[in-house]
N, C-alpha and C. Protein backbone atom coordinates (compact mmCIF):
# COMPACT_ATOMS: atom_id res chain seq x y z
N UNK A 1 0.86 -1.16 0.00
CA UNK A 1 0.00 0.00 0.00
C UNK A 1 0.91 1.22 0.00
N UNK A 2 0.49 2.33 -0.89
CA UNK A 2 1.52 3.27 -1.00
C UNK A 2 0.98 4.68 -1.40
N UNK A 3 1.12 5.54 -0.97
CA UNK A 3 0.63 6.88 -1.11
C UNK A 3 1.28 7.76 -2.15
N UNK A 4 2.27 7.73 -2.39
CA UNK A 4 3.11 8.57 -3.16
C UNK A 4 2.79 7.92 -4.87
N UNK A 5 2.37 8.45 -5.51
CA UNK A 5 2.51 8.39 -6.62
C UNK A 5 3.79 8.45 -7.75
N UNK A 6 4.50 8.91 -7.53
CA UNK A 6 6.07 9.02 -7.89
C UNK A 6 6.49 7.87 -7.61
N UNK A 7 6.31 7.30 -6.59
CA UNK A 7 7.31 5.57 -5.97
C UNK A 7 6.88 4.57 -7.60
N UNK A 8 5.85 4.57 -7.95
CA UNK A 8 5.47 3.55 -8.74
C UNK A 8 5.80 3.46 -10.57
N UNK A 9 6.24 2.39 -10.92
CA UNK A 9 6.56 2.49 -12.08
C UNK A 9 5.86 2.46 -13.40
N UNK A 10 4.49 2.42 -12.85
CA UNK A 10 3.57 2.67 -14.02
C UNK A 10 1.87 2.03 -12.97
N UNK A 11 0.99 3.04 -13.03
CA UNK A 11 0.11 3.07 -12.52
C UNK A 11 -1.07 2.43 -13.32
N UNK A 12 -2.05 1.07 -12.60
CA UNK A 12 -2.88 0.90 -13.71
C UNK A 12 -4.39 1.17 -13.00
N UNK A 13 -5.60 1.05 -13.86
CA UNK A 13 -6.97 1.12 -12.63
C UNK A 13 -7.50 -0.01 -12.71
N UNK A 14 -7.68 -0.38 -11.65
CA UNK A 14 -8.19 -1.67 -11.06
C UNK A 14 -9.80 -1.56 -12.00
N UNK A 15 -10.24 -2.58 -12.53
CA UNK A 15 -11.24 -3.44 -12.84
C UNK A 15 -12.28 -2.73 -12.24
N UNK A 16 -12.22 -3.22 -10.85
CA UNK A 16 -13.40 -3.26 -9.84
C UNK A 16 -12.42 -2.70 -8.64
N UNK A 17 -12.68 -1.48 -8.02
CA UNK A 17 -12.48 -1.13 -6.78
C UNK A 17 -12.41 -1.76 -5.64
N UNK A 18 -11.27 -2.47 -5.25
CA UNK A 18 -10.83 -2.84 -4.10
C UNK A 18 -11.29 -1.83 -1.82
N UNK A 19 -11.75 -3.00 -1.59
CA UNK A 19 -11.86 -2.62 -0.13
C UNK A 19 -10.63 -2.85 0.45
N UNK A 20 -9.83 -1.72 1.08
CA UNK A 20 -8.62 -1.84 2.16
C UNK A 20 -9.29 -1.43 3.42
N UNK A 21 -8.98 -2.03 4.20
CA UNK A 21 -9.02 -1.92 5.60
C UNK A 21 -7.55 -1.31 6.14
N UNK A 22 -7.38 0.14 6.34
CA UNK A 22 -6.25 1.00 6.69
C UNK A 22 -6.22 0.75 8.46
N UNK A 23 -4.94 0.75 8.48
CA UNK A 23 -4.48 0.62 9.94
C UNK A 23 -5.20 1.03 11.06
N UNK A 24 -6.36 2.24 11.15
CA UNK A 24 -6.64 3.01 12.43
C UNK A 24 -8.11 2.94 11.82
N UNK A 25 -8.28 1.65 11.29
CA UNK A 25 -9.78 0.71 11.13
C UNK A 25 -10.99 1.34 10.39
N UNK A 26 -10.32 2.31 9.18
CA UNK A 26 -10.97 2.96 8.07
C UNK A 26 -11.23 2.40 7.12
N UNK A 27 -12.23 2.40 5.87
CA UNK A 27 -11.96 1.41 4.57
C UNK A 27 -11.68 2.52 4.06
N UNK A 28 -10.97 2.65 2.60
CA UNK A 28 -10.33 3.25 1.62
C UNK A 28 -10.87 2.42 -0.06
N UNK A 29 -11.64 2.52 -0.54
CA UNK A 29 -11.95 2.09 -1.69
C UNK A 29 -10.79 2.66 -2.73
N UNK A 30 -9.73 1.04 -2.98
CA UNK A 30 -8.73 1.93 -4.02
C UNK A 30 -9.09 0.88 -5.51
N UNK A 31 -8.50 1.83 -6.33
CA UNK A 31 -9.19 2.28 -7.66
C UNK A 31 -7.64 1.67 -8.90
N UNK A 32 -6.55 1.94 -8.25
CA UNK A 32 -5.18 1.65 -8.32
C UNK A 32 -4.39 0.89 -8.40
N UNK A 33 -3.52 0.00 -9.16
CA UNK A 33 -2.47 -0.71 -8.43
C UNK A 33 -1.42 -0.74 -9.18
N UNK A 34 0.10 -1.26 -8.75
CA UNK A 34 0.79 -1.02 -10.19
C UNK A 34 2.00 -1.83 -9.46
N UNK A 35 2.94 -1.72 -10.26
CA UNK A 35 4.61 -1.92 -9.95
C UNK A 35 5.25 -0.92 -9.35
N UNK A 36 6.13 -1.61 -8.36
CA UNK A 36 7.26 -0.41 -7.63
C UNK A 36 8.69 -1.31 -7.49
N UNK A 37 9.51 -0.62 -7.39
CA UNK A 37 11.02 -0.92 -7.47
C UNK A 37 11.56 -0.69 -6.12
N UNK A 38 11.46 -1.18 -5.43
CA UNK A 38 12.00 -1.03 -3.69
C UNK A 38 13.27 -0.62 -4.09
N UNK A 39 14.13 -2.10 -4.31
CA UNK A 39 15.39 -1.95 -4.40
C UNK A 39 15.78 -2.33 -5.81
N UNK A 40 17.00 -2.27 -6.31
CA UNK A 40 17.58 -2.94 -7.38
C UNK A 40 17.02 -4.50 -7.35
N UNK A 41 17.12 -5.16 -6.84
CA UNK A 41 16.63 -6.35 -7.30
C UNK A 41 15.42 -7.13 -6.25
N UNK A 42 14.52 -5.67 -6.14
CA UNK A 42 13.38 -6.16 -5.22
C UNK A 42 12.55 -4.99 -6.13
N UNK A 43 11.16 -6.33 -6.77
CA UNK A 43 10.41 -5.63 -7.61
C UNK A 43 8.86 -5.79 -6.96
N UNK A 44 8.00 -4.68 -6.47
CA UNK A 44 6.97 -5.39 -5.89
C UNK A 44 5.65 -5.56 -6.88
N UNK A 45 5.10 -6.18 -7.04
CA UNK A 45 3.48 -6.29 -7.89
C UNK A 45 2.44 -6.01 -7.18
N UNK A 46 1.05 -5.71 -7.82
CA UNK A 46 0.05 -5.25 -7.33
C UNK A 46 -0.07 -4.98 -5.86
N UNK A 47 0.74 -3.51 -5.90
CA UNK A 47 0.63 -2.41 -4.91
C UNK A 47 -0.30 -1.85 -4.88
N UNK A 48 -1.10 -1.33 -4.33
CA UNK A 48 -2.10 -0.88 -3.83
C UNK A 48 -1.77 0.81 -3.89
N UNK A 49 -2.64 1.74 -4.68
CA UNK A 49 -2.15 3.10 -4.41
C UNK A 49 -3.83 3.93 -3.77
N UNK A 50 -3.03 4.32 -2.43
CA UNK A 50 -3.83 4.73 -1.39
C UNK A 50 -3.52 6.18 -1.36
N UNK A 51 -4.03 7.36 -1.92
CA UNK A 51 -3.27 8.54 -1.62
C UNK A 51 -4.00 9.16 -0.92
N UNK A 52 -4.91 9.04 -0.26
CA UNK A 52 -5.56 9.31 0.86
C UNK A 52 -4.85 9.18 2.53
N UNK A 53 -3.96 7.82 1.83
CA UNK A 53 -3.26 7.31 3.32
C UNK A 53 -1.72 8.15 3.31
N UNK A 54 -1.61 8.12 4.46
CA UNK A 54 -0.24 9.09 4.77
C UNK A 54 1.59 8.36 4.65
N UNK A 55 1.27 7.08 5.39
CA UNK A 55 2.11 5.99 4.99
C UNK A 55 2.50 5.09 3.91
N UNK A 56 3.11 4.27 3.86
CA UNK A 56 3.30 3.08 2.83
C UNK A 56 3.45 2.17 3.31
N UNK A 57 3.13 1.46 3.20
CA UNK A 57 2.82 -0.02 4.11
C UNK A 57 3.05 -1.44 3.06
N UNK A 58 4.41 -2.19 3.79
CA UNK A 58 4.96 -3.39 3.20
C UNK A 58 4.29 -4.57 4.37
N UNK A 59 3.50 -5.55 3.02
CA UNK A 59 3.34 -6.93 4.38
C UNK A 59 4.67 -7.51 4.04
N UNK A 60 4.77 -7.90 5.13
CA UNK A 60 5.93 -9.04 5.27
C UNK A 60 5.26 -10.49 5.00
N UNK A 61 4.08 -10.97 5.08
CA UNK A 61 3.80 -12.42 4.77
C UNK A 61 3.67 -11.98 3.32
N UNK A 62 3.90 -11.40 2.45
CA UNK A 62 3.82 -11.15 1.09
C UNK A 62 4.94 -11.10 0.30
N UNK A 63 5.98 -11.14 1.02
CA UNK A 63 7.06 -10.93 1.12
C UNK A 63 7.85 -12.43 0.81
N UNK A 64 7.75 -12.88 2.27
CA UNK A 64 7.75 -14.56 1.70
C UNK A 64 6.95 -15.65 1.53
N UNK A 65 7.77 -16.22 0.66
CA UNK A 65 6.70 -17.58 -0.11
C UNK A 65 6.37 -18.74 0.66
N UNK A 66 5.55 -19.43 0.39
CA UNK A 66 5.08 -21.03 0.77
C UNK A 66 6.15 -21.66 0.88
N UNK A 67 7.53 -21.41 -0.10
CA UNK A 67 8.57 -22.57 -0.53
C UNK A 67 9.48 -22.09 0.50
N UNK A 68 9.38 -21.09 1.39
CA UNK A 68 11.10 -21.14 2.58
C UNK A 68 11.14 -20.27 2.80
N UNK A 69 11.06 -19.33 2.08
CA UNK A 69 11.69 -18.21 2.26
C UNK A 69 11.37 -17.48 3.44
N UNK A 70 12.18 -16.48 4.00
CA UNK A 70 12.09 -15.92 5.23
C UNK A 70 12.44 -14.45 4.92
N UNK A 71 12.16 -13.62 5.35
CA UNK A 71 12.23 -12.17 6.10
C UNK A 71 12.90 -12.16 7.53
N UNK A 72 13.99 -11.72 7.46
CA UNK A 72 14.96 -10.73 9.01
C UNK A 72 15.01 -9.87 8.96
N UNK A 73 14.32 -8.80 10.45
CA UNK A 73 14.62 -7.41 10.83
C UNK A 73 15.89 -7.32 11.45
N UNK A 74 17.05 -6.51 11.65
CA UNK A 74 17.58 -6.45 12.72
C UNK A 74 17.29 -4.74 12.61
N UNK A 75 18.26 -4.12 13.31
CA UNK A 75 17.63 -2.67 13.63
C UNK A 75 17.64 -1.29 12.15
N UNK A 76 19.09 -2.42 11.62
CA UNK A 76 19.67 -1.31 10.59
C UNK A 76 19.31 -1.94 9.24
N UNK A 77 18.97 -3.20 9.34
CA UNK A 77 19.01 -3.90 8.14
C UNK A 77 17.81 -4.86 8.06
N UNK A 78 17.52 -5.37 6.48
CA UNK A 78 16.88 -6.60 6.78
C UNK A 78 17.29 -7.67 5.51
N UNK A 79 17.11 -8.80 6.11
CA UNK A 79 17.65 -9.82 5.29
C UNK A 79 16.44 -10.72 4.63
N UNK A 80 16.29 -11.01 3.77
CA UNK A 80 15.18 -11.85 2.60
C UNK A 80 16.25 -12.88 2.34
């Protein structure tokens, strides 16, 4: 979920308007979704563009897969 319009690498409109349930227990009907480029070799898909919302918001169970993969926080870093 992502507010900034600039972050994304090409914006498309959703079909049918999606229900989000935003953190402080609001719905947000988004209209949006597209590609974003975190990092060099972290590409995310159907992002959610919320520009109503103030934050950007990464799930981490989306993050990793069924097959192993894992997500690590430590304070400065994180490891995939």
């Amino acid at each position: 979920m992502c507010h900034n319009k600039e972050l994304f690498t090409t914006l498309l409109c959703l079909p049918k308007p999606i229900a989000a349930t935003l953190p402080n227990g609001r719905k947000e009907f988004v209209t949006h979704s597209s590609t974003m480029r975190v990092t060099k070799d972290l590409i995310l898909h159907g992002v959610l563009y919320v520009p109503s919302f103030r934050y950007n918001l990464l799930s981490v169970s989306r993050l990793s897969n069924p097959d192993g993969s894992y997500v690590i926080f430590t304070p400065k870093h994180y490891i995939m």
